[in-house]
C-alpha atoms as a PDB file:
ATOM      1  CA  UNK A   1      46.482  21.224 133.372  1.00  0.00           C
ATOM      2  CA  UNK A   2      48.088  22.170 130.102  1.00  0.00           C
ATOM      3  CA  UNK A   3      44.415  22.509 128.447  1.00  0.00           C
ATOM      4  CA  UNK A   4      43.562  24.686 131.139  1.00  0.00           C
ATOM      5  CA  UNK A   5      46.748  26.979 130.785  1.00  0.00           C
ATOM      6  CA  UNK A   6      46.255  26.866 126.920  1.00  0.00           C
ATOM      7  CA  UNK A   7      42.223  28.388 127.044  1.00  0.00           C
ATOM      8  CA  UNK A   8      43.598  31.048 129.730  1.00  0.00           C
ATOM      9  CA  UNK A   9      46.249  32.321 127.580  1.00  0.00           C
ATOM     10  CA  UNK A  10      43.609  32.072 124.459  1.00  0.00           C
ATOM     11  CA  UNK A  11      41.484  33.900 126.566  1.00  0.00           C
ATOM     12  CA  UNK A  12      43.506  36.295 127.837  1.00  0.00           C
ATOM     13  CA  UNK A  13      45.197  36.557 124.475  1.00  0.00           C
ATOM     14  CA  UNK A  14      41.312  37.314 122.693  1.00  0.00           C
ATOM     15  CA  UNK A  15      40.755  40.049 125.376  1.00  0.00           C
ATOM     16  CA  UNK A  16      43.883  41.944 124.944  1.00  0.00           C
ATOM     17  CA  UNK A  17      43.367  42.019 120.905  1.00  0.00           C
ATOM     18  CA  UNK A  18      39.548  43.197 121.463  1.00  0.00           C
ATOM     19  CA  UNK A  19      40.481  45.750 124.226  1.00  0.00           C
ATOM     20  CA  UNK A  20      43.741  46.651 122.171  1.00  0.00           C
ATOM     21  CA  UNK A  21      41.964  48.069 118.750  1.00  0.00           C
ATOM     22  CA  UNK A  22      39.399  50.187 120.691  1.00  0.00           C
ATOM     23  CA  UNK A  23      41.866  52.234 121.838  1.00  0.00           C
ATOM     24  CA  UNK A  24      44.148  51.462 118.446  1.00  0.00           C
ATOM     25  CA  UNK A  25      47.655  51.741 120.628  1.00  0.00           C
ATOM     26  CA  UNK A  26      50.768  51.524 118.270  1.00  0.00           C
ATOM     27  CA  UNK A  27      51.321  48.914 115.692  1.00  0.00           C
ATOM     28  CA  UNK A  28      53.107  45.893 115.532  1.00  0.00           C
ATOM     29  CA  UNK A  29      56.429  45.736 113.232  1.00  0.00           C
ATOM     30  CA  UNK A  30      55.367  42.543 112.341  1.00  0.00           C
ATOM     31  CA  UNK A  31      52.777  40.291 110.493  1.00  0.00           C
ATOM     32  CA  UNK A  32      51.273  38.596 112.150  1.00  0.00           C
ATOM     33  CA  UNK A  33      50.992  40.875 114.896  1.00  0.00           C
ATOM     34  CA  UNK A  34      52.722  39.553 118.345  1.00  0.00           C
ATOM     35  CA  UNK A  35      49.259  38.709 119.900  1.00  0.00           C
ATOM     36  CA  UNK A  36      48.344  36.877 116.339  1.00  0.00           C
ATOM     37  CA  UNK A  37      51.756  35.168 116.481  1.00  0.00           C
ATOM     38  CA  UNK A  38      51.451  33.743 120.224  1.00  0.00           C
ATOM     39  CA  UNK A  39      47.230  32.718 119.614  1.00  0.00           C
ATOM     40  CA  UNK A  40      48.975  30.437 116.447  1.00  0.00           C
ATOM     41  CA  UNK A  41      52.014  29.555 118.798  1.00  0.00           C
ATOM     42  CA  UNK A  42      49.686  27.991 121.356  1.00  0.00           C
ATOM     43  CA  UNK A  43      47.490  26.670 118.993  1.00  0.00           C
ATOM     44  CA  UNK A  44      50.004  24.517 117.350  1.00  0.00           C
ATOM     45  CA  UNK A  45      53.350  24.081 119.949  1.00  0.00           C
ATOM     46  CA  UNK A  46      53.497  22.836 123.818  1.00  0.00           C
ATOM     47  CA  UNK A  47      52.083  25.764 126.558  1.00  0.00           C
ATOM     48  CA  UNK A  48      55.728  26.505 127.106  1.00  0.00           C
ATOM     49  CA  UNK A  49      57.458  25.982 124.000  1.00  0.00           C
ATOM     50  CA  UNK A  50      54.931  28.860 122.786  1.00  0.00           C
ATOM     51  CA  UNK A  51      55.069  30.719 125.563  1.00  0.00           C
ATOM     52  CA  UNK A  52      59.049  31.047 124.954  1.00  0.00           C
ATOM     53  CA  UNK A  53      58.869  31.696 121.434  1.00  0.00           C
ATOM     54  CA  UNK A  54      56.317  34.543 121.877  1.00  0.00           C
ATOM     55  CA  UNK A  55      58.211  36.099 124.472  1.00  0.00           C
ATOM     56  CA  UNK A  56      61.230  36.175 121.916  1.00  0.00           C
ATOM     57  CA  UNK A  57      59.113  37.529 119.412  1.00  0.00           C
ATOM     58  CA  UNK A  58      58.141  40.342 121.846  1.00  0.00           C
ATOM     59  CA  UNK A  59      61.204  40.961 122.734  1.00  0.00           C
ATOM     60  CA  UNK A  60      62.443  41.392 118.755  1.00  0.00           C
ATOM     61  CA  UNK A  61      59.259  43.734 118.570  1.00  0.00           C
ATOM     62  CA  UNK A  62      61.061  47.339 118.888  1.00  0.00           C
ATOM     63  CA  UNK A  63      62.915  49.635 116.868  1.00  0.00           C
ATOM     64  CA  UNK A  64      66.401  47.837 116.710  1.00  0.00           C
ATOM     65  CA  UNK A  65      64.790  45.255 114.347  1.00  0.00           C
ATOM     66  CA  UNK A  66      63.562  45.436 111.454  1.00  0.00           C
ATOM     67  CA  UNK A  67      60.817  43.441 111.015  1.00  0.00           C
ATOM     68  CA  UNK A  68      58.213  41.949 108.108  1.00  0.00           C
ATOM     69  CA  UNK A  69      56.598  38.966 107.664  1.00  0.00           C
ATOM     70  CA  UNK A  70      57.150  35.769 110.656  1.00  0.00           C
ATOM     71  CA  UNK A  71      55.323  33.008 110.490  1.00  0.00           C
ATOM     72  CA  UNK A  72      55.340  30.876 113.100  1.00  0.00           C
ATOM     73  CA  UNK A  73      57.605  27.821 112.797  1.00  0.00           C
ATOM     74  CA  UNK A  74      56.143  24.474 114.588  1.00  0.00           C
ATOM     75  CA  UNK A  75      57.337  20.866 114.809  1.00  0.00           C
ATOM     76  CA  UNK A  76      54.801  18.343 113.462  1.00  0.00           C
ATOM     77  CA  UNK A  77      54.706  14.952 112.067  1.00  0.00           C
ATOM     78  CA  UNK A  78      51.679  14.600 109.951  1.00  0.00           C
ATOM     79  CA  UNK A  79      50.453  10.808 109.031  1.00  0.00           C
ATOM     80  CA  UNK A  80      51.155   9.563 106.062  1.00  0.00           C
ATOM     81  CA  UNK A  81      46.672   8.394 105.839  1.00  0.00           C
ATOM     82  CA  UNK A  82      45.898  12.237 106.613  1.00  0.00           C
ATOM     83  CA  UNK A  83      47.722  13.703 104.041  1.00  0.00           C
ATOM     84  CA  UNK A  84      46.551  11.643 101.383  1.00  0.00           C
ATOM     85  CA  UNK A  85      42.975  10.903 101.948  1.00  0.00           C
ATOM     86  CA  UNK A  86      40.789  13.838  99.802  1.00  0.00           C
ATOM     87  CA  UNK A  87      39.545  16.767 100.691  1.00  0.00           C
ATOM     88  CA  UNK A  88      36.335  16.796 102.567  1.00  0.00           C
ATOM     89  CA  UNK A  89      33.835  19.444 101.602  1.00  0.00           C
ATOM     90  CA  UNK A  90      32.408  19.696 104.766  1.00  0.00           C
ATOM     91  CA  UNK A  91      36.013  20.800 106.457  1.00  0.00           C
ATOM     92  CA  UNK A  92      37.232  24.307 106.561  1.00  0.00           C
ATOM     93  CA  UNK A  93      41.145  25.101 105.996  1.00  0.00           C
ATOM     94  CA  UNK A  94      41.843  27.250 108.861  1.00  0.00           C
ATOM     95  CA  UNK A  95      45.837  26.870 108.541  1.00  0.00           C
ATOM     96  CA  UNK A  96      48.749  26.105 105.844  1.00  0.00           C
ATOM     97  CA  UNK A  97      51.400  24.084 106.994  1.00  0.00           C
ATOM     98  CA  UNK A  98      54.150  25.052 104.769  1.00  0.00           C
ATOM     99  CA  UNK A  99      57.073  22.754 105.253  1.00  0.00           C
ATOM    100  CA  UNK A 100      60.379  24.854 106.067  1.00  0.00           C
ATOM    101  CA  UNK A 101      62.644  21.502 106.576  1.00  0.00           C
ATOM    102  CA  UNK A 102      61.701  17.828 106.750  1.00  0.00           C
ATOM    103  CA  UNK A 103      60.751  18.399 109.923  1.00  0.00           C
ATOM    104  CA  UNK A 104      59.389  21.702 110.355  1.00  0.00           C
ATOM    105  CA  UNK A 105      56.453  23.939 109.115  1.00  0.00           C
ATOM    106  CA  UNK A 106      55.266  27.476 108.878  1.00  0.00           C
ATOM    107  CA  UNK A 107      52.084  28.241 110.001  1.00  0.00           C
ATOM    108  CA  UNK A 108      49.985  30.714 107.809  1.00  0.00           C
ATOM    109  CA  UNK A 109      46.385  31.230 108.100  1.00  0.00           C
ATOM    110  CA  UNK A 110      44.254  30.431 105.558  1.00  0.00           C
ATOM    111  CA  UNK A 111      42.104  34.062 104.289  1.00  0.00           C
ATOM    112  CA  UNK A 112      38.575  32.951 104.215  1.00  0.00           C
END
């Protein structure tokens, strides 16, 4: 069920961003946009916990804040046989995982 929810809302998420820059509405007040933020949010978090944090990011999307750069902050534990096997040339680096605490990471995208 929660693989189905997750390719809806990636769906949904890819049609509002294509439909979205024909007509060029507005601008978001902050990077990544809101639609950018959410498609990492439910890349990387639970269907709900992304859902909840995107809807707070809306809702902080508006003139009374000020807002910049906000990455994405996820929970993950990474194992210990991942992070220190090399590099494989065949892989691409799609995201950073930047660690924010010992338990916590920011997500950035990688610029190809």
């Amino acid at each position: 069920m929660s693989k189905v929810m997750k390719s809806l809302a990636l769906f949904v998420l890819k049609l509002y961003q294509k439909v979205f820059t024909l007509f060029s509405y507005g601008s978001c007040r902050y990077y990544p946009t809101c639609s950018e933020y959410a498609k990492w949010q439910i890349l990387h978090n639970g269907f709900i916990k992304a859902c909840f944090y995107s809807l707070l990011r809306i809702l902080r999307c508006n003139q009374l804040f000020p807002g910049g750069i906000d990455y994405p902050v996820i929970t993950k534990s990474f194992h210990s046989s991942l992070l220190l096997s090399p590099a494989s040339n065949s892989a691409d680096i799609i995201f950073w995982f930047v660690p924010k605490d010992s338990k916590s990471f920011y997500v950035i995208k990688a610029f190809i």
